[in-house]
Protein backbone atom coordinates (compact mmCIF):
# COMPACT_ATOMS: atom_id res chain seq x y z
CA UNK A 1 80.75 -29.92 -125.34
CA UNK A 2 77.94 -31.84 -124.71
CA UNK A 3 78.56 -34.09 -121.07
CA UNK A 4 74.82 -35.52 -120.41
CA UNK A 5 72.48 -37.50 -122.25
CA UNK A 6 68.62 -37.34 -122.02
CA UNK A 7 66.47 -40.31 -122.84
CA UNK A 8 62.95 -39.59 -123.67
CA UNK A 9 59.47 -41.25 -124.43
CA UNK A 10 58.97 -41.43 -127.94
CA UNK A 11 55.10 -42.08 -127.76
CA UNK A 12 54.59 -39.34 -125.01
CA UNK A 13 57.61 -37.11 -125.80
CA UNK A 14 57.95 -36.50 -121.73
CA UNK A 15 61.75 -36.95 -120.48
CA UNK A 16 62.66 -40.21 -118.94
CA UNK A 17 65.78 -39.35 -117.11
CA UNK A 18 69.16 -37.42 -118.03
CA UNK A 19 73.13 -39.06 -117.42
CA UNK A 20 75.87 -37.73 -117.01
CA UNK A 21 78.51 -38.93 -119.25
CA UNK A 22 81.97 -40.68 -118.39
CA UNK A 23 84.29 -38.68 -117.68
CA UNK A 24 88.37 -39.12 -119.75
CA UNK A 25 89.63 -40.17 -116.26
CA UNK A 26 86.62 -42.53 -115.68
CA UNK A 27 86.73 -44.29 -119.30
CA UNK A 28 90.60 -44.64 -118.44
CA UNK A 29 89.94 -46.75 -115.08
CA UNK A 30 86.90 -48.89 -117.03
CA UNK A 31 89.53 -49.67 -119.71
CA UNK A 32 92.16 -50.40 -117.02
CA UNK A 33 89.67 -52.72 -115.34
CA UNK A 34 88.47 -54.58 -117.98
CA UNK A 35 92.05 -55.03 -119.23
CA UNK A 36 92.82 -56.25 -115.68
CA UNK A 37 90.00 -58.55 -115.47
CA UNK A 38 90.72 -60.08 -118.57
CA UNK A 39 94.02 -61.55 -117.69
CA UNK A 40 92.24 -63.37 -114.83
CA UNK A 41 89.06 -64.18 -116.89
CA UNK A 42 90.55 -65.83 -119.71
CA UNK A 43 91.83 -68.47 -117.48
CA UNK A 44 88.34 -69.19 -115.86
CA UNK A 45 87.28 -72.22 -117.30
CA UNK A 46 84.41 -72.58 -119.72
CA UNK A 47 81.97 -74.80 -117.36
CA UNK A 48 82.29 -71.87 -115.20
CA UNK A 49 81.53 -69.60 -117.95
CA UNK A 50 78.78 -71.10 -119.19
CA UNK A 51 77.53 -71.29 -115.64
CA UNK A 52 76.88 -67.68 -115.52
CA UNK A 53 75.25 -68.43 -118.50
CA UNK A 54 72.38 -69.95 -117.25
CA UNK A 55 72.80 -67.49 -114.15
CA UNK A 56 72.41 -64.55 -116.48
CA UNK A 57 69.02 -66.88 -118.55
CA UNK A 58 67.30 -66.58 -115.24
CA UNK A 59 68.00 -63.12 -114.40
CA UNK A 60 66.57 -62.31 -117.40
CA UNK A 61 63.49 -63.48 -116.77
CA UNK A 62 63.10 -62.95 -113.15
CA UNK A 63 63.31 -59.17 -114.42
CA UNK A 64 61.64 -59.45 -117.89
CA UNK A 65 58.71 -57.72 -117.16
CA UNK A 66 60.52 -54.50 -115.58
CA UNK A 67 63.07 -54.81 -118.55
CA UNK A 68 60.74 -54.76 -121.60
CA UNK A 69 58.82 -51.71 -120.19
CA UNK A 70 62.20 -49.96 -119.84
CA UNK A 71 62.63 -51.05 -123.38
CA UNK A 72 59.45 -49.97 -124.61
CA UNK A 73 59.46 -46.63 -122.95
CA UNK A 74 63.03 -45.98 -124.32
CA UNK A 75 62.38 -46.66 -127.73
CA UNK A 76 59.06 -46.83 -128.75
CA UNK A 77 58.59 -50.85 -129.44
CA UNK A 78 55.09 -52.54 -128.40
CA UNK A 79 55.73 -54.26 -125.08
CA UNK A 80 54.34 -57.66 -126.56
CA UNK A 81 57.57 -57.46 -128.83
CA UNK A 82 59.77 -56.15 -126.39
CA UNK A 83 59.16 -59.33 -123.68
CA UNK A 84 60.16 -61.13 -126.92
CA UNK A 85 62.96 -59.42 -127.61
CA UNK A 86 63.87 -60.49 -123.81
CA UNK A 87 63.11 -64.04 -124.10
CA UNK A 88 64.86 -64.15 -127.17
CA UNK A 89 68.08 -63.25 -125.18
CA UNK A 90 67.47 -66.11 -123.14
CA UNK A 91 67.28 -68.52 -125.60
CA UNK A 92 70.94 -67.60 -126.82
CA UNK A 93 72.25 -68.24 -123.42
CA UNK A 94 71.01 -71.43 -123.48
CA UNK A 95 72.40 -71.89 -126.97
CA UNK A 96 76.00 -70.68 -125.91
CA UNK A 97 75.64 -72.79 -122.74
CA UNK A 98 74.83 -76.14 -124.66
CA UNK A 99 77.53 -75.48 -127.33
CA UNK A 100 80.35 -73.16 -126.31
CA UNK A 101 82.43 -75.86 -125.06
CA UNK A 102 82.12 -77.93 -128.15
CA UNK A 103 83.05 -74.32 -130.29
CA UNK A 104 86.03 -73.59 -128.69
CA UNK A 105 87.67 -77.05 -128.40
CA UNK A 106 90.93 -77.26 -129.99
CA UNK A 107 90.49 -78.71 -133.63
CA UNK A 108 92.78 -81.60 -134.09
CA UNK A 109 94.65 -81.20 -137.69
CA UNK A 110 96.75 -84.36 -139.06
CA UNK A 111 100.31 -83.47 -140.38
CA UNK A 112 103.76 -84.72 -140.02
CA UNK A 113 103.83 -83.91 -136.53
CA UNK A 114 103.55 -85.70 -133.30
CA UNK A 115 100.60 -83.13 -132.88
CA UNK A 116 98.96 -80.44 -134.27
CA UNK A 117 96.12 -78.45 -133.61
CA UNK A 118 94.26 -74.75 -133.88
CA UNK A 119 93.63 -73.44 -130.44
CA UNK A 120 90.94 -70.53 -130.19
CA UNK A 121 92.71 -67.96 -127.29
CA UNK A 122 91.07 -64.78 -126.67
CA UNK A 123 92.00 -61.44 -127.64
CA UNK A 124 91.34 -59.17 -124.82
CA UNK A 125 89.03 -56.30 -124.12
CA UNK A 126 86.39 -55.79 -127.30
CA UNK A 127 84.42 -52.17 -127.73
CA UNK A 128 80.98 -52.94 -128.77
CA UNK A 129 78.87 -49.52 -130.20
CA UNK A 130 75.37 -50.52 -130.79
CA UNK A 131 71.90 -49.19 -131.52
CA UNK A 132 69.14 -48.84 -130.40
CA UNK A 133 66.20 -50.72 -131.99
CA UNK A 134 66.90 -54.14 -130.77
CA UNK A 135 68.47 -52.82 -127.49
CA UNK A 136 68.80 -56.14 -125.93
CA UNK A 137 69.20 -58.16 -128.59
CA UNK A 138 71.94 -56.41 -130.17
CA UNK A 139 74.25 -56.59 -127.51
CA UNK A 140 73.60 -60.24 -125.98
CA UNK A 141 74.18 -61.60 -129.38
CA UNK A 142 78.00 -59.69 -129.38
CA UNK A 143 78.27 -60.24 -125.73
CA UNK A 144 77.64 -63.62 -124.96
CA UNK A 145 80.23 -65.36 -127.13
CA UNK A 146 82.38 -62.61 -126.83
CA UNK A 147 82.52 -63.03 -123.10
CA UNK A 148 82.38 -67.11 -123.11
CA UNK A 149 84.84 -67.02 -125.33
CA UNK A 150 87.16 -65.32 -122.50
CA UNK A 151 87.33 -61.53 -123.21
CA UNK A 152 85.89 -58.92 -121.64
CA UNK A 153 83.57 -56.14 -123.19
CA UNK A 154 82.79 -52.81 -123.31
CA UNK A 155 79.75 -51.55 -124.15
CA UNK A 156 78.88 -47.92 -126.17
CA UNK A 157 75.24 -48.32 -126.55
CA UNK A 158 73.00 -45.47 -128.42
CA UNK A 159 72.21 -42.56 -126.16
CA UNK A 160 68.52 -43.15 -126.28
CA UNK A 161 68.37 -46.58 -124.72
CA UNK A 162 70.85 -45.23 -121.98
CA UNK A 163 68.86 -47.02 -119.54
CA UNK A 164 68.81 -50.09 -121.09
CA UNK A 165 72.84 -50.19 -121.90
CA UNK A 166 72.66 -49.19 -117.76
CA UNK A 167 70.31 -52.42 -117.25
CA UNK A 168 72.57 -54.44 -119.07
CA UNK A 169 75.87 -54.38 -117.30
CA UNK A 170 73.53 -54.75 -113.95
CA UNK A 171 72.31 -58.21 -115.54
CA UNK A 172 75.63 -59.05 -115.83
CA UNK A 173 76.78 -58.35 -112.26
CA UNK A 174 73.38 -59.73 -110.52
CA UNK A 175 74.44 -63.11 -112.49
CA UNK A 176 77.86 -63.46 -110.99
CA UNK A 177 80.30 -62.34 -113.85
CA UNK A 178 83.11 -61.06 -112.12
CA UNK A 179 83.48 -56.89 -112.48
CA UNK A 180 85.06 -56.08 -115.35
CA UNK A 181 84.01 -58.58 -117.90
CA UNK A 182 80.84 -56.37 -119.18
CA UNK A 183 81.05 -53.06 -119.02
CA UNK A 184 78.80 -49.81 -119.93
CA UNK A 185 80.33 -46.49 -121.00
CA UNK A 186 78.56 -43.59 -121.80
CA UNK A 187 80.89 -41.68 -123.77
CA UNK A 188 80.45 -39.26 -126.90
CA UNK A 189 82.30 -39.73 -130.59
CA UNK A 190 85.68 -38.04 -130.02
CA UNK A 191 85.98 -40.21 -126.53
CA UNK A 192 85.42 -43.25 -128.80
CA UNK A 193 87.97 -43.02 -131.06
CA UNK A 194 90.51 -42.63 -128.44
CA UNK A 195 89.29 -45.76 -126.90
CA UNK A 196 89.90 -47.48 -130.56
CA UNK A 197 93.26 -46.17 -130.86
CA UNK A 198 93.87 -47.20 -127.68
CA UNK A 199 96.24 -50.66 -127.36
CA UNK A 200 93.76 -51.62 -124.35
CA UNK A 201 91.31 -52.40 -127.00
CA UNK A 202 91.92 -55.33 -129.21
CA UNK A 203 89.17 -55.24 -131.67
CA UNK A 204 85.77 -53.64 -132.65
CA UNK A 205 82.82 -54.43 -133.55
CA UNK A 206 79.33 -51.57 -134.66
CA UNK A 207 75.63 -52.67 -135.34
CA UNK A 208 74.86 -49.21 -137.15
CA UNK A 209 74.58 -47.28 -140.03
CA UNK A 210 77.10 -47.41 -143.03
CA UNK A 211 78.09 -43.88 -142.36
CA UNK A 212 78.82 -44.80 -138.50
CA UNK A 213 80.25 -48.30 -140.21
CA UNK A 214 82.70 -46.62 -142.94
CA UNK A 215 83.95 -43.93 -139.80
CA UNK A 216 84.47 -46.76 -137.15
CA UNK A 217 86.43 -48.95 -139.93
CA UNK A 218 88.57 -45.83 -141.23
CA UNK A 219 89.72 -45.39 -137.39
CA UNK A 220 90.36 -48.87 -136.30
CA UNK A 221 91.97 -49.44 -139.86
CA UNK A 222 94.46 -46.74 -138.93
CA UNK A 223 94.83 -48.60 -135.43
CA UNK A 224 95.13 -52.00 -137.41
CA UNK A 225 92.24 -53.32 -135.17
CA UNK A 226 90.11 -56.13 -135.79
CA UNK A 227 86.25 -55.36 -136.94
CA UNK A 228 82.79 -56.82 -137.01
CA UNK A 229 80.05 -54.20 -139.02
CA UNK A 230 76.84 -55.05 -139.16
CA UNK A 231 75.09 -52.07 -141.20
CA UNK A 232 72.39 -51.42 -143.17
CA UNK A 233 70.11 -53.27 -145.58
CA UNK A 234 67.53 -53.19 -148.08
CA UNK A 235 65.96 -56.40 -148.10
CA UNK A 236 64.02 -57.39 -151.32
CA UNK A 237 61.18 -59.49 -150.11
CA UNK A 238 60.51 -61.36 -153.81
CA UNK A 239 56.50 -63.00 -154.08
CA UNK A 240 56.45 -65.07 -156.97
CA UNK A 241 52.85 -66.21 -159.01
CA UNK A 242 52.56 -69.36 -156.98
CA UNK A 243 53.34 -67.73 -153.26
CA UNK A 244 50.58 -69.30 -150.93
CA UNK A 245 49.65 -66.44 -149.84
CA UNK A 246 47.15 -67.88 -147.08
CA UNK A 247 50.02 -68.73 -145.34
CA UNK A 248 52.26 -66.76 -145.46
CA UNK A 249 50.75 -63.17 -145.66
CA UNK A 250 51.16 -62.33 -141.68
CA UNK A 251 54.64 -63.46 -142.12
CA UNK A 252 55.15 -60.78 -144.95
CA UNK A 253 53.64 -58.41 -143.16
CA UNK A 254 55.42 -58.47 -140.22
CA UNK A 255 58.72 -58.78 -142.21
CA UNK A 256 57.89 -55.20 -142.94
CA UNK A 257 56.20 -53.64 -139.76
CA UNK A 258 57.89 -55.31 -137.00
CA UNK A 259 59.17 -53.08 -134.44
CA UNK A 260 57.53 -50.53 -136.59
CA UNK A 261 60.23 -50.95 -139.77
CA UNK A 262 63.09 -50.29 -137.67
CA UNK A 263 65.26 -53.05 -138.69
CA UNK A 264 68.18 -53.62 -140.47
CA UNK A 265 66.81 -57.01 -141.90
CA UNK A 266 63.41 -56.14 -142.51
CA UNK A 267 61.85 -56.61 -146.17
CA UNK A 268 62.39 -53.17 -147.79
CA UNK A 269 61.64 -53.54 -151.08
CA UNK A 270 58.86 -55.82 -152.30
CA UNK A 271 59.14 -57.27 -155.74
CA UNK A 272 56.02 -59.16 -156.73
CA UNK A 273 55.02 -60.59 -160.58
CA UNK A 274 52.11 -59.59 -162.13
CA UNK A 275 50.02 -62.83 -161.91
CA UNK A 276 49.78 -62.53 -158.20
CA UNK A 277 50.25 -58.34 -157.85
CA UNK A 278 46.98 -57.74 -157.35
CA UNK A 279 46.08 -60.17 -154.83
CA UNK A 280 48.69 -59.61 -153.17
CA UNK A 281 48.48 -55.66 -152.77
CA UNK A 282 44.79 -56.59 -152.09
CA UNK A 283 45.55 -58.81 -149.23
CA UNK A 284 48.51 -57.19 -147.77
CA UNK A 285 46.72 -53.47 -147.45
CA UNK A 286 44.46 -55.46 -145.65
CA UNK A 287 46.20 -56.45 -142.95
CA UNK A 288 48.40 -53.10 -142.72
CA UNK A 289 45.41 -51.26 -142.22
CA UNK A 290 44.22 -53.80 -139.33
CA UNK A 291 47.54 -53.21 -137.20
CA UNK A 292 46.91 -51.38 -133.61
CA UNK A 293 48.46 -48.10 -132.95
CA UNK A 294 48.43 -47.33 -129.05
CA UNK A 295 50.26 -46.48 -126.49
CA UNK A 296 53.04 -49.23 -126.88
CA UNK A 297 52.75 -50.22 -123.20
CA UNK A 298 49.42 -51.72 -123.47
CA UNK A 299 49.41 -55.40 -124.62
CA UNK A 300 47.00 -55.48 -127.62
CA UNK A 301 49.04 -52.77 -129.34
CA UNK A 302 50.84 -54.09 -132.54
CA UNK A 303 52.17 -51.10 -133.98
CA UNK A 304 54.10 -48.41 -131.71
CA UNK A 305 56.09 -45.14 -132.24
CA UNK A 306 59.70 -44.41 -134.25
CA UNK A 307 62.22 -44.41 -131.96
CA UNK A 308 62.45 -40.49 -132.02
CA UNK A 309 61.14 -37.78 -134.18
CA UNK A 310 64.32 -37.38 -136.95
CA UNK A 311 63.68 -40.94 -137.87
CA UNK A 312 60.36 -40.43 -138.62
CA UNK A 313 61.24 -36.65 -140.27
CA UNK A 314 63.83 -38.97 -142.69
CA UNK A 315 60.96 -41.64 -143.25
CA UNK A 316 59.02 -38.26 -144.67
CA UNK A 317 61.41 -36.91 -146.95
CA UNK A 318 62.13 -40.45 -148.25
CA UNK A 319 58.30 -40.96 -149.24
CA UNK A 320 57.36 -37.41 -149.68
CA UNK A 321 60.60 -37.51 -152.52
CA UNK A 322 59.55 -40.48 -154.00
CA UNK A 323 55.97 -39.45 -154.38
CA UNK A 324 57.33 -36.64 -156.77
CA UNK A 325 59.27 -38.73 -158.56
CA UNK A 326 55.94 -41.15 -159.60
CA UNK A 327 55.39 -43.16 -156.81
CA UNK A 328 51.56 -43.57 -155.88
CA UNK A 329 50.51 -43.24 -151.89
CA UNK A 330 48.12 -46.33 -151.48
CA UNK A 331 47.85 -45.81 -147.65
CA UNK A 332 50.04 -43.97 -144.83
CA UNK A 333 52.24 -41.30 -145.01
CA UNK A 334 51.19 -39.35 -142.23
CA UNK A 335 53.66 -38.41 -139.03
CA UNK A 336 53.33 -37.01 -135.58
CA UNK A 337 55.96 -36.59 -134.05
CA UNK A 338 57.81 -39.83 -133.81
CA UNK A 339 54.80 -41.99 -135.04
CA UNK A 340 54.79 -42.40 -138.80
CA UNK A 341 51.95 -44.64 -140.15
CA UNK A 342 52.25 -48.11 -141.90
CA UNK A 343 52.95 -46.63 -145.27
CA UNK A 344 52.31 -48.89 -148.86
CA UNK A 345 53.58 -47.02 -152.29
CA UNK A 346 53.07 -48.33 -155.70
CA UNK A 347 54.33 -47.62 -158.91
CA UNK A 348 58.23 -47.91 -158.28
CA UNK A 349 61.38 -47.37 -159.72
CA UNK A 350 64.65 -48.13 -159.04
CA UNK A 351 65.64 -44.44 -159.09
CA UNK A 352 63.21 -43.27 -155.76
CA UNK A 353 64.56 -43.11 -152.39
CA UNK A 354 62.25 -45.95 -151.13
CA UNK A 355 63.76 -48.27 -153.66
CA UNK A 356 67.49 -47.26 -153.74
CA UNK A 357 68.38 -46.37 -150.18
CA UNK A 358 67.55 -47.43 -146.60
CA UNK A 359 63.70 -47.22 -145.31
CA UNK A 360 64.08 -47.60 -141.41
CA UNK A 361 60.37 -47.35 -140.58
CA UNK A 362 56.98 -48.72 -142.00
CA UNK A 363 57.76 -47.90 -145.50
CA UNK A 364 56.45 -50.91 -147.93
CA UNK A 365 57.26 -50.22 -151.61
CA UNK A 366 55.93 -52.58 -154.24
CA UNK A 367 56.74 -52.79 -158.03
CA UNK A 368 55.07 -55.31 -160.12
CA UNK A 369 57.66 -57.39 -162.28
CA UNK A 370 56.54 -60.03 -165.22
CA UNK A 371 58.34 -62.68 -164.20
CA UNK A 372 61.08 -64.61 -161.66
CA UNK A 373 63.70 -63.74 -163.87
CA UNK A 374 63.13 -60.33 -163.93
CA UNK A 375 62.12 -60.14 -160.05
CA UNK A 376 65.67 -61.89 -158.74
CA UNK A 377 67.60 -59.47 -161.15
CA UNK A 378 65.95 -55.97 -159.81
CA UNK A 379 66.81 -57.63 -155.95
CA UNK A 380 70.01 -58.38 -156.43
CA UNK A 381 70.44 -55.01 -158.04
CA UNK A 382 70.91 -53.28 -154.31
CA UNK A 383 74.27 -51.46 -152.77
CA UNK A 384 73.53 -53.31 -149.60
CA UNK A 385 73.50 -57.18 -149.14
CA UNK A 386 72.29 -58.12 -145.82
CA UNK A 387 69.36 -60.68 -147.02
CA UNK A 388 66.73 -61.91 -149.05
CA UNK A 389 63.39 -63.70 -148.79
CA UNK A 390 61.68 -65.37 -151.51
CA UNK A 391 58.17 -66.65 -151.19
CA UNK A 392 57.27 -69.56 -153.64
CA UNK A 393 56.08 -72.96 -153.74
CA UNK A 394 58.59 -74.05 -156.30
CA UNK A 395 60.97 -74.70 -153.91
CA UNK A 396 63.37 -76.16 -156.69
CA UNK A 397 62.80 -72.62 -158.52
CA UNK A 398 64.50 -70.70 -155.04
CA UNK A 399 67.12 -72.94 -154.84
CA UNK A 400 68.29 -72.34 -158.25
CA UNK A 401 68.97 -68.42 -157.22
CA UNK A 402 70.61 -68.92 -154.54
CA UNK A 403 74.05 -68.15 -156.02
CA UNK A 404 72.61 -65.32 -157.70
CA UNK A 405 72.15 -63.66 -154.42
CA UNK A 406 75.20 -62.18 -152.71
CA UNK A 407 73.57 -61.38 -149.52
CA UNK A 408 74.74 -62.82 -146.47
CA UNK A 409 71.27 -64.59 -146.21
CA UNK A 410 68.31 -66.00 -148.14
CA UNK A 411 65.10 -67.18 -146.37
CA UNK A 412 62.70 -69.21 -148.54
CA UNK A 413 58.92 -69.08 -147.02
CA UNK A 414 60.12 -67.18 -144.25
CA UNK A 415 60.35 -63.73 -143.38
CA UNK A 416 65.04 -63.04 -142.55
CA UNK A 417 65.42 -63.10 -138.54
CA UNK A 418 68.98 -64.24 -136.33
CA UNK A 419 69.12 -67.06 -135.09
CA UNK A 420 71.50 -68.28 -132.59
CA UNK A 421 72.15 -71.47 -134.52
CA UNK A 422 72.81 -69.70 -137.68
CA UNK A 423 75.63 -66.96 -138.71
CA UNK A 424 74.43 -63.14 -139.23
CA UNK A 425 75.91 -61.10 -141.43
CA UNK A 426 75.85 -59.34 -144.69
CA UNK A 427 78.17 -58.48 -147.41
CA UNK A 428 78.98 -55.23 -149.71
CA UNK A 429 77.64 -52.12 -147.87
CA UNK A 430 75.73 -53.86 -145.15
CA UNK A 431 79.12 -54.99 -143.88
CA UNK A 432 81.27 -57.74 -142.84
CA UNK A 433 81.83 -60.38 -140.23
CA UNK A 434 79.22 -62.52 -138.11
CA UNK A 435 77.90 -62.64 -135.34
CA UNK A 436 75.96 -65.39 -133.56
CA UNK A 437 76.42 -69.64 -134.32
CA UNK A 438 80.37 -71.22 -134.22
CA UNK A 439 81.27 -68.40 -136.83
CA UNK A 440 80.29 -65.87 -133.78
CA UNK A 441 82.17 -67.53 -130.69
CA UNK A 442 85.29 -67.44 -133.44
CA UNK A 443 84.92 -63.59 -134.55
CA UNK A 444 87.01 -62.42 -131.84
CA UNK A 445 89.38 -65.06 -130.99
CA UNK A 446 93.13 -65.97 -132.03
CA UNK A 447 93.10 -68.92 -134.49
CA UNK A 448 96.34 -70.21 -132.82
CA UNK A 449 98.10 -72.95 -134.67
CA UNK A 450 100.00 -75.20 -132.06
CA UNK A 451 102.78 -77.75 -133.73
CA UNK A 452 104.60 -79.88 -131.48
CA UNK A 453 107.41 -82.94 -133.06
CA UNK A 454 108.80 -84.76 -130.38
């Protein structure tokens, strides 16, 4: 049995540093401490709370630099997007600090009693597991209403961004959170489901893939323990004739090859009309072929590596498969190692791999539809249902599709992103549950009702 974990350069391939994991006695005393802390910690109150807030805002960026080369070496990402990733972290303490107070109030109901009212009460110690291509991101936006909201946390981060999961419970304790509240484990997958089926944890919640999402549900199902999934996606990214596409094309772009495709959320399936197709493949080749590969540390790179070298063998077989099945290679398709090049591919059906399942790197299909009809029918036509982005300037048009989409979001003129101010979260196989706004604070909190009659 495996009881280390190596993290290593993607770009370079050289070994970063190796970890031992936790050991079944040492997971036993985190769980017993968090459990422990949490009986104190639910009682601090939530000025105080929010207090570290701002404490943890300004760790953050006293160490930003330091923690988006971590990042970047970790995982691959360009270090301009990985001090954004950080600064994005700090925004949502800010957020939580503004607004938590208002969130959790109790909410006054009217009824035939003297008083009566839904009280939001923690739950106790939550296990997050999350991945690696947002490192940060992924776990501030679980952690930081989690925690505000009085529980404590435990965190099973992705082996390869040990580090970072390492870097995170240190932010924590350098901004004054009590020990206990955040904690990191490293653990493997049979230590995990013990921890689920254990009564010191009172819920769950996995940013992952639907494989890891369907497993973690079946065992905390069994364990009749709260969940939060937030899995995978295929994003149709729908440009209509009258798109503006001066506007908006670096936007479309980067909806694609952010963070080199390795997104949940990103656009994954582009369905264009014909009016506009070939303008638009025109345009958008263009700028593909203009983004920077480099060594992801330097600043003026825009396009880094995969996270490590299985993703990018999966990215292959994905395009290589579709390719035989009719698809035509406009640019890309080249790998490595980890790096796999901004790839565009014409010609598709709904039966290829590029169309039908999961792209998690620089993959850009395109099929040319006749009209907007026809384009919102082949996006909603998709197993997964985390978003949607239309790009029109018939504004009236989008908004009449809006219940046609059941994804848990739809972007108009704008590429899908979180927000702090706005719930995350998809439906069918991309999941359930959401994270982030009100709806976020209240994922992992007893809806108490109170009913006093004098």
């Amino acid at each position: 049995m495996k009881n280390s974990i190596k993290t290593v350069n993607p770009f370079n391939n050289k070994t970063l540093k190796e970890y031992q994991l936790h050991t079944a006695t040492e997971l036993k005393t985190i769980l017993d401490t968090a459990n422990k802390r949490f009986y104190e910690w639910r009682h601090t109150s939530i000025k105080e709370r929010c207090r570290l807030l701002l404490n943890l805002a300004q760790v953050m960026d006293d160490d930003k630099q330091e923690l988006a080369e971590l990042m970047t070496q970790e995982m691959g990402k360009p270090i301009s997007q990985s001090i954004a990733e950080i600064e994005k972290c700090i925004t949502l303490c800010d957020f939580y600090a503004v607004n938590a107070d208002d969130f959790l109030a109790d909410e006054l109901i009217e009824t035939e009693a003297t008083e009566s009212f839904i009280s939001y009460d923690p739950l106790g110690t939550i296990l997050a597991i999350m991945p690696w291509n947002y490192p940060f991101w992924q776990v501030m936006r679980f952690a930081l209403p989690t925690l505000t909201a009085g529980n404590t946390a435990i965190l099973k981060h992705a082996g390869n961004v040990t580090g970072c999961a390492l870097a995170i419970e240190e932010l924590f304790e350098k901004a004054g959170y009590p020990k206990g509240c955040f904690t990191t484990i490293l653990a493997g997958h049979d230590a995990i489901e013990e921890l689920i089926a254990n009564d010191g944890i009172k819920a769950v919640t996995l940013t992952g893939s639907e494989k890891a999402g369907r497993k973690i549900a079946e065992t905390a199902g069994k364990n009749l323990k709260k969940t939060v999934l937030e899995l995978g996606g295929n994003n149709a990214c729908i440009i209509l004739d009258d798109a503006d596409l001066d506007t908006y094309m670096d936007t479309i772009v980067n909806a694609r090859m952010q963070n080199a495709g390795q997104s949940c959320i990103a656009a994954k399936r582009f369905i264009v009309t014909e009016s506009i197709y070939d303008e638009f493949l025109k345009r958008f080749k263009d700028k593909v072929s203009k983004l920077k590969h480099d060594d992801p540390l330097k600043s003026d790179t825009t396009f880094g590596t995969l996270a490590r070298k299985d993703i990018a063998d999966i990215i292959k077989k994905q395009v290589d498969d579709s390719i035989a099945l009719g698809a035509t290679l406009v640019i890309g398709n080249e790998q490595d190692n980890a790096y796999f090049a901004p790839t565009i591919l014409t010609n598709i059906t709904k039966d290829m791999p590029v169309f039908k399942e999961e792209t998690f790197g620089p993959v850009a299909p395109i099929m040319k539809v006749k009209n907007a009809e026809e384009a919102f029918k082949i996006a909603s036509d998709s197993r997964f249902g985390l978003g949607t982005m239309v790009f029109t300037q018939s504004i009236e048009l989008a908004q009449e599709y809006i219940s046609i989409i059941d994804d848990g979001a739809y972007f108009v003129n704008e590429l899908v992103k979180s927000d702090a101010r706005l719930p995350f979260g998809g439906t069918k196989a991309s999941g359930y549950g959401r994270e982030l706004s009100k709806e976020g604070i209240h994922e992992f909190v007893n809806r108490k009702t109170v009913y006093i009659k004098h």
